[in-house]
PDB file of N, CA and C in Angstrom:
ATOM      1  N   UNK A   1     -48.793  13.307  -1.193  1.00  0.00           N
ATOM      2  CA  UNK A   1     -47.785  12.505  -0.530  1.00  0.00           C
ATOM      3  C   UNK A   1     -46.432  12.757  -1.206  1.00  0.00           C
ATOM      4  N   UNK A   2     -45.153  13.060  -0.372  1.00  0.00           N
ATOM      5  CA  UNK A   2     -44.064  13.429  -0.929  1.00  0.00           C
ATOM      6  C   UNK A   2     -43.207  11.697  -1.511  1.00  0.00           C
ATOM      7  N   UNK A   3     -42.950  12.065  -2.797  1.00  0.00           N
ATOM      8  CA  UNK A   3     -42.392  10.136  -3.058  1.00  0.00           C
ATOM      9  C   UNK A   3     -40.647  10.552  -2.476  1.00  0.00           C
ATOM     10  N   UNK A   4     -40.562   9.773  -1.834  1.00  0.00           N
ATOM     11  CA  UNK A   4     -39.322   9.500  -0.873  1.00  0.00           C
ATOM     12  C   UNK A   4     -38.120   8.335  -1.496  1.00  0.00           C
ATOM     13  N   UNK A   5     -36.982   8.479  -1.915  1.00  0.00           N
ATOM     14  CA  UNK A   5     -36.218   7.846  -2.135  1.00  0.00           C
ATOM     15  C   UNK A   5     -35.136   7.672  -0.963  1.00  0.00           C
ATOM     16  N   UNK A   6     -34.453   6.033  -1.125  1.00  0.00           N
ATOM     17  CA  UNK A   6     -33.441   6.032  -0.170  1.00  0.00           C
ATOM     18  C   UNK A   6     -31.881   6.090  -0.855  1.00  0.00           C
ATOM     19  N   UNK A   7     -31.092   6.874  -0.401  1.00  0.00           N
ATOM     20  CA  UNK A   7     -30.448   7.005  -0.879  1.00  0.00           C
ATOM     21  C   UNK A   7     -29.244   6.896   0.188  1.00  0.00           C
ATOM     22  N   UNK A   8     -28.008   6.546  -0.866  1.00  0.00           N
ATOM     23  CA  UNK A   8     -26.435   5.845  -0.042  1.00  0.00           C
ATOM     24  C   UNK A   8     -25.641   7.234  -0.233  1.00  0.00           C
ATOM     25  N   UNK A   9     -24.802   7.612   1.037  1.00  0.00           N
ATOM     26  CA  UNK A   9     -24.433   8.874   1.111  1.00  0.00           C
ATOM     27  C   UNK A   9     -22.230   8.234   1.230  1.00  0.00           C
ATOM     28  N   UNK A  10     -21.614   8.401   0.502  1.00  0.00           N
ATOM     29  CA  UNK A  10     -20.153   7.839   0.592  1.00  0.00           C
ATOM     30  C   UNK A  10     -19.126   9.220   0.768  1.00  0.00           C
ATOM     31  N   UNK A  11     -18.929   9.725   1.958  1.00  0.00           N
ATOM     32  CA  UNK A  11     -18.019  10.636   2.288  1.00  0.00           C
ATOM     33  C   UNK A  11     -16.327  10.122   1.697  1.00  0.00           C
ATOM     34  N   UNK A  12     -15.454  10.866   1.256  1.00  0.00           N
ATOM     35  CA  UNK A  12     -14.078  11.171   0.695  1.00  0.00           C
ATOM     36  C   UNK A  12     -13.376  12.082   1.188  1.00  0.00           C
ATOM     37  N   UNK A  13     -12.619  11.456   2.281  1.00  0.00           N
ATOM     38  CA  UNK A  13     -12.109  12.944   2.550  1.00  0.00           C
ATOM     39  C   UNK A  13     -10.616  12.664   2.740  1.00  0.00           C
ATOM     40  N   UNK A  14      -9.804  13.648   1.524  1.00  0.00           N
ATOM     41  CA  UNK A  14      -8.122  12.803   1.088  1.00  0.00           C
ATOM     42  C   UNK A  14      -7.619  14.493   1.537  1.00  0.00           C
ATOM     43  N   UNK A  15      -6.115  13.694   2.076  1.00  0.00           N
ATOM     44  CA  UNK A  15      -5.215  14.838   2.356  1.00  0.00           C
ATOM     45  C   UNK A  15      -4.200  14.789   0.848  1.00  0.00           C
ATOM     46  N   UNK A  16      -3.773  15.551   0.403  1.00  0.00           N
ATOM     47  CA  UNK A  16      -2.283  15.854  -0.439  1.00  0.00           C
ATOM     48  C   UNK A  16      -1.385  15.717   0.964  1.00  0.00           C
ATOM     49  N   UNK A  17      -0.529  14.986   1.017  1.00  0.00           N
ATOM     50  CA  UNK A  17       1.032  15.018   1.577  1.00  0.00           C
ATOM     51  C   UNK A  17       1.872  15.673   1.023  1.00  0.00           C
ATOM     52  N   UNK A  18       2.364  16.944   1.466  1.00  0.00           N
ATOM     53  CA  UNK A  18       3.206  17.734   0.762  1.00  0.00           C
ATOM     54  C   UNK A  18       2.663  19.005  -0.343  1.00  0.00           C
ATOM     55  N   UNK A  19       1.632  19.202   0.495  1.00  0.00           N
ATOM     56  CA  UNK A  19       0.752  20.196  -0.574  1.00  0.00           C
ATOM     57  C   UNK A  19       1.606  21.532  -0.435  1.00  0.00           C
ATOM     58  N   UNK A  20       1.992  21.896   0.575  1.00  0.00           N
ATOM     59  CA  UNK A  20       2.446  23.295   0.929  1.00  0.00           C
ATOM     60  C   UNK A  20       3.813  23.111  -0.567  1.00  0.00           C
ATOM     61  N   UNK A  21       4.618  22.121   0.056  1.00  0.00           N
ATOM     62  CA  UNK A  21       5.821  22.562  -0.922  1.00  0.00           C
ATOM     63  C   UNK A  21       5.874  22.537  -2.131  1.00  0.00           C
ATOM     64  N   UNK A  22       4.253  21.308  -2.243  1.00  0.00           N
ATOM     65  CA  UNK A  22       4.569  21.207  -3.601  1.00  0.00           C
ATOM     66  C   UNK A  22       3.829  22.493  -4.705  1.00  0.00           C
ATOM     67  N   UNK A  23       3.235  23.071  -4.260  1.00  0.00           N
ATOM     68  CA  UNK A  23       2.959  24.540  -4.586  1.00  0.00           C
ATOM     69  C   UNK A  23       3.866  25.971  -4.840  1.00  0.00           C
ATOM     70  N   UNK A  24       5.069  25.016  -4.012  1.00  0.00           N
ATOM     71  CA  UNK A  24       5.910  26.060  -3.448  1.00  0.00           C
ATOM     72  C   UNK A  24       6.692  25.661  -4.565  1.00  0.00           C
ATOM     73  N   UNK A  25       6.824  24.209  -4.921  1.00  0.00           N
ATOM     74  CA  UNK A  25       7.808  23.981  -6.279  1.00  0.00           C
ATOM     75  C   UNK A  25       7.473  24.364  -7.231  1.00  0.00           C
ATOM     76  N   UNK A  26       5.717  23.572  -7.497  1.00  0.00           N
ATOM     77  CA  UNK A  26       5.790  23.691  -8.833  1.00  0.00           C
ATOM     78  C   UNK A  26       4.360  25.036  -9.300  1.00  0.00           C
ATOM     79  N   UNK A  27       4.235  25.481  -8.513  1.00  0.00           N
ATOM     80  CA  UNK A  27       3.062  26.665  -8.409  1.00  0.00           C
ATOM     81  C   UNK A  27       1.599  26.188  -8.484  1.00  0.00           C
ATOM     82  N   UNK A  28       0.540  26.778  -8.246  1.00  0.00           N
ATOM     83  CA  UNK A  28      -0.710  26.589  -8.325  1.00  0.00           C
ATOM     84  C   UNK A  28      -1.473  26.008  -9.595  1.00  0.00           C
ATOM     85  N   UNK A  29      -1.227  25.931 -10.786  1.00  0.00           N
ATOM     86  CA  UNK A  29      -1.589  25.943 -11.326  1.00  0.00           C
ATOM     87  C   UNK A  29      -1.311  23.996 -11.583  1.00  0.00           C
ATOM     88  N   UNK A  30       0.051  23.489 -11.371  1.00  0.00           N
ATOM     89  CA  UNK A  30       0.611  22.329 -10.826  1.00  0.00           C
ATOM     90  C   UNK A  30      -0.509  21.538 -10.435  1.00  0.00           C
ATOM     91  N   UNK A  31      -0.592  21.711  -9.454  1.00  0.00           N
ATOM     92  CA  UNK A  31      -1.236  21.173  -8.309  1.00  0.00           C
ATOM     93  C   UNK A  31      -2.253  21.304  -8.634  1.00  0.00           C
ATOM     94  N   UNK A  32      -3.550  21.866  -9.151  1.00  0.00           N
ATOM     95  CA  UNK A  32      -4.892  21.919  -9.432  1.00  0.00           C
ATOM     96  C   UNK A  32      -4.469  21.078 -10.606  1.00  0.00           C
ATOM     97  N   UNK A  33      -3.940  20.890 -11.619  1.00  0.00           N
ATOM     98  CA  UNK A  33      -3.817  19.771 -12.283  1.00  0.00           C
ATOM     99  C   UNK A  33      -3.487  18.391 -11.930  1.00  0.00           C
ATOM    100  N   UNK A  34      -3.000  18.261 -10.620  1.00  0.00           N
ATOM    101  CA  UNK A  34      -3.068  16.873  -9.922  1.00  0.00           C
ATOM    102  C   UNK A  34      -4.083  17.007  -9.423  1.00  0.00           C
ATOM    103  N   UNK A  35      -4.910  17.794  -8.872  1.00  0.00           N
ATOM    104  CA  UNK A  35      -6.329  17.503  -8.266  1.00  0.00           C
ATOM    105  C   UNK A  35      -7.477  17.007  -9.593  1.00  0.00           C
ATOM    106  N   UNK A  36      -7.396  17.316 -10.467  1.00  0.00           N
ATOM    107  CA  UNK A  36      -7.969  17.445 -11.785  1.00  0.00           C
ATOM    108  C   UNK A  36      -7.907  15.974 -11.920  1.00  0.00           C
ATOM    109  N   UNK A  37      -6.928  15.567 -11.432  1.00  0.00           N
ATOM    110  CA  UNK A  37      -6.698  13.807 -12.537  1.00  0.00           C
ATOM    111  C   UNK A  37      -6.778  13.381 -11.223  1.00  0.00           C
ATOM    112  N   UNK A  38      -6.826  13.386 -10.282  1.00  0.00           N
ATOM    113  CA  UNK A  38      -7.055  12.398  -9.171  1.00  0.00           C
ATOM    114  C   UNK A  38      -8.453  12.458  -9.423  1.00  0.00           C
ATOM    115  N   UNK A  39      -9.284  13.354  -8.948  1.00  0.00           N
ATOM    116  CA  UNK A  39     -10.884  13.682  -9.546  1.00  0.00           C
ATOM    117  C   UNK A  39     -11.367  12.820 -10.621  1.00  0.00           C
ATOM    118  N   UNK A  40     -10.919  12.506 -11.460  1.00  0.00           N
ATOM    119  CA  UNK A  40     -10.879  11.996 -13.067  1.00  0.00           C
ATOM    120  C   UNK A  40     -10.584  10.621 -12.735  1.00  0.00           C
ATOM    121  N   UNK A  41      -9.584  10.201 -11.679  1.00  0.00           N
ATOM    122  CA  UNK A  41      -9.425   8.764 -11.495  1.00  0.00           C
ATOM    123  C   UNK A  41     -10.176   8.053 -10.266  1.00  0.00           C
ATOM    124  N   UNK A  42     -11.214   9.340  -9.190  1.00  0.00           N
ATOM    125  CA  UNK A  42     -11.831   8.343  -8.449  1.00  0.00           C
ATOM    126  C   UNK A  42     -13.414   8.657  -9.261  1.00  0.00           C
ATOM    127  N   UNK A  43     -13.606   9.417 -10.147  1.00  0.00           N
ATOM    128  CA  UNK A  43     -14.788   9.260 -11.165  1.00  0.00           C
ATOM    129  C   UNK A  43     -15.004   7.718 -11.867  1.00  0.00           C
ATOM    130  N   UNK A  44     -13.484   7.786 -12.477  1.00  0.00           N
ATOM    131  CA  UNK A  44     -13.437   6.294 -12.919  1.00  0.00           C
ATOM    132  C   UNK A  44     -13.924   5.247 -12.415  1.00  0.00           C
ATOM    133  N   UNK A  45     -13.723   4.947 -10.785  1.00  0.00           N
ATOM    134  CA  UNK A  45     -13.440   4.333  -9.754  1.00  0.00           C
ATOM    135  C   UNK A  45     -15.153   3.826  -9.388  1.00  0.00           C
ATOM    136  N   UNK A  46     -15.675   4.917  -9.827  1.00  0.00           N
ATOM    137  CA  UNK A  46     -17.357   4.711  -8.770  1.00  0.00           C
ATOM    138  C   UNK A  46     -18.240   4.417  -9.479  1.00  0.00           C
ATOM    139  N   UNK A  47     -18.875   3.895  -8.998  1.00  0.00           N
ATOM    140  CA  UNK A  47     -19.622   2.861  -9.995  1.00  0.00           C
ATOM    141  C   UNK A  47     -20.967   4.060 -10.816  1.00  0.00           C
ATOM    142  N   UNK A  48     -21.178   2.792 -12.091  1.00  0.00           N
ATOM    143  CA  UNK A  48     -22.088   4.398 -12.758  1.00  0.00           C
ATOM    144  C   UNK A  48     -23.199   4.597 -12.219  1.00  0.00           C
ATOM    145  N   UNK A  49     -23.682   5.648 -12.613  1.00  0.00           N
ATOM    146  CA  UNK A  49     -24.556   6.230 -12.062  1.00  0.00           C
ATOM    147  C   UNK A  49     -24.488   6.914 -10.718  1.00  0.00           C
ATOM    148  N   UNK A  50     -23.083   6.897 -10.015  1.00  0.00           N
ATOM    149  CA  UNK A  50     -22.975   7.618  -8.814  1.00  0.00           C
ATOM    150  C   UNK A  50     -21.583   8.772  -9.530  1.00  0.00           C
ATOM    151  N   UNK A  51     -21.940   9.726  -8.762  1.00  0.00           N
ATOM    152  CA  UNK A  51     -21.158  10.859  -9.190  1.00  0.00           C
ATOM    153  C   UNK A  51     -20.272  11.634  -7.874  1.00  0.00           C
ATOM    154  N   UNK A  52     -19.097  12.263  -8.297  1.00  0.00           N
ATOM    155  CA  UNK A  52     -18.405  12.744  -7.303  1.00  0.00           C
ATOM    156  C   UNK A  52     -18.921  14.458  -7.636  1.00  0.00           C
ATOM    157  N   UNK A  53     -18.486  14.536  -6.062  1.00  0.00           N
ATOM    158  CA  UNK A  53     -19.320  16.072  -6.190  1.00  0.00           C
ATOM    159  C   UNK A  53     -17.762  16.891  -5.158  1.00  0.00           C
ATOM    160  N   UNK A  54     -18.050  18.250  -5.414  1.00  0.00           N
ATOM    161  CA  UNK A  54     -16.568  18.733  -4.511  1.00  0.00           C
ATOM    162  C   UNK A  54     -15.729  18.989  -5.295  1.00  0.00           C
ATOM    163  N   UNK A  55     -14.902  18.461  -6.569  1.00  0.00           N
ATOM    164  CA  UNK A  55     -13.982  19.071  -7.226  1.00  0.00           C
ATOM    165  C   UNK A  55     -14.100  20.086  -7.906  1.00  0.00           C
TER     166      UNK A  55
END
């Protein structure tokens, strides 16, 4: 018999406003460091034992 868990599935799905320019200002490397700490602040955010996946 396969043991079956139920499990809670919480989709995230965020735009950057201003991603184009702000790449364009401050280069790539910028900007993956704001993705880095947004990542880092909805980690914070979720309760333990649940994990963000995607960054």
């Amino acid at each position: 018999m396969i043991d079956l868990k139920e499990m809670e599935y919480v989709f995230l799905i965020a735009d950057l406003s201003g991603y184009t320019a702000l790449t364009e200002a401050h280069g790539n490397l910028s900007v993956a460091d704001v993705f880095t700490r947004y990542a880092q602040m909805i980690d914070v955010l979720l309760h333990p034992g649940v994990r963000g996946q995607g960054w």
